[in-house]
Protein backbone atom coordinates (compact mmCIF):
# COMPACT_ATOMS: atom_id res chain seq x y z
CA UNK A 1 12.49 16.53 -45.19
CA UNK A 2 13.44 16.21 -48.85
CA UNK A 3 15.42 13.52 -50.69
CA UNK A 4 17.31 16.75 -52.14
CA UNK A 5 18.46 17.69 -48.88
CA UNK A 6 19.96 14.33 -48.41
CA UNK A 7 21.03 13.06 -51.80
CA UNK A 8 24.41 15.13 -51.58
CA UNK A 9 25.00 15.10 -48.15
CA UNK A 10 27.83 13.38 -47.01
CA UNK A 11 29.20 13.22 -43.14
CA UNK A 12 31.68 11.33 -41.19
CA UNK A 13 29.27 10.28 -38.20
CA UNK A 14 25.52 10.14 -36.76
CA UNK A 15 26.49 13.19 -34.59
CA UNK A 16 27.35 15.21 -37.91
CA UNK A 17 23.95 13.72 -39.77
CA UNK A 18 22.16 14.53 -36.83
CA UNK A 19 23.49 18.38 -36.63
CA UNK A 20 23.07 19.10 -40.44
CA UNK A 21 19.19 17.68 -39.97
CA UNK A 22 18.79 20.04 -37.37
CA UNK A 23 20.41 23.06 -39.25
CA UNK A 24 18.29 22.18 -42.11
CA UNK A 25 15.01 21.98 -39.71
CA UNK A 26 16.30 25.88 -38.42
CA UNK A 27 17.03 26.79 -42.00
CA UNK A 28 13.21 25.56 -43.32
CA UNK A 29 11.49 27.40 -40.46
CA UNK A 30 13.01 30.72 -40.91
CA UNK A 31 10.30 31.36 -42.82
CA UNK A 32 7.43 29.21 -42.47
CA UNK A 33 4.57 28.43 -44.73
CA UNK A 34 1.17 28.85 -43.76
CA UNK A 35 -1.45 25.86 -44.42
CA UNK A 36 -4.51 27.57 -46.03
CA UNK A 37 -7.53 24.55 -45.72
CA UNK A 38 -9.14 25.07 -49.36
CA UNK A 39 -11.91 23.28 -48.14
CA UNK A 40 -15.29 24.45 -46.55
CA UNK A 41 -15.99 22.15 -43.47
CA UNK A 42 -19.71 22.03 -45.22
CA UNK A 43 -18.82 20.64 -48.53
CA UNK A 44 -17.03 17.66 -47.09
CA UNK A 45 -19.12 14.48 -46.27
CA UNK A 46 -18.30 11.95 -43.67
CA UNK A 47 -17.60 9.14 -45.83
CA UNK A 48 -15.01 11.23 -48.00
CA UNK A 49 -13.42 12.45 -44.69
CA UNK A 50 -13.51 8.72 -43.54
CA UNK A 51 -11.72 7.56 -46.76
CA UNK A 52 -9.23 10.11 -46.45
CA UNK A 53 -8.59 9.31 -42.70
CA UNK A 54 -8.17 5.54 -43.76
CA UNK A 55 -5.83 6.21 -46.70
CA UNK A 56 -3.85 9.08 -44.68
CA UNK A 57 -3.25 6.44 -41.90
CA UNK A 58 -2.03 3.75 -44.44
CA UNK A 59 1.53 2.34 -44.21
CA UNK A 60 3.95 2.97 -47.37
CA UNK A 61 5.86 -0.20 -47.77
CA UNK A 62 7.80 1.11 -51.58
């Protein structure tokens, strides 16, 4: 979800935030984007896939 999709949204109750969420989950996956990996499984070596693991798994506290 996008901070534009929520900055101008404005609603009267969790019911109503919860509905326009959902419409804009239905709206988004009309058309869906396909992942391409640009990566060949071969060129990637265990310690850079552990790193990435380790910092995908890392908490955000900002």
């Amino acid at each position: 979800m996008t901070k534009q999709m929520l900055k101008g949204i404005r609603v009267e109750s969790k019911e109503e935030l919860e509905r326009r969420i959902y419409l804009y989950f239905d709206e988004v996956n009309r058309e869906p984007v396909v992942y391409r990996w640009l990566y060949k499984i071969d060129e990637i070596s265990v310690v850079e896939a552990t790193e990435a693991g380790a910092k995908g798994n890392e908490v955000c506290n900002s």
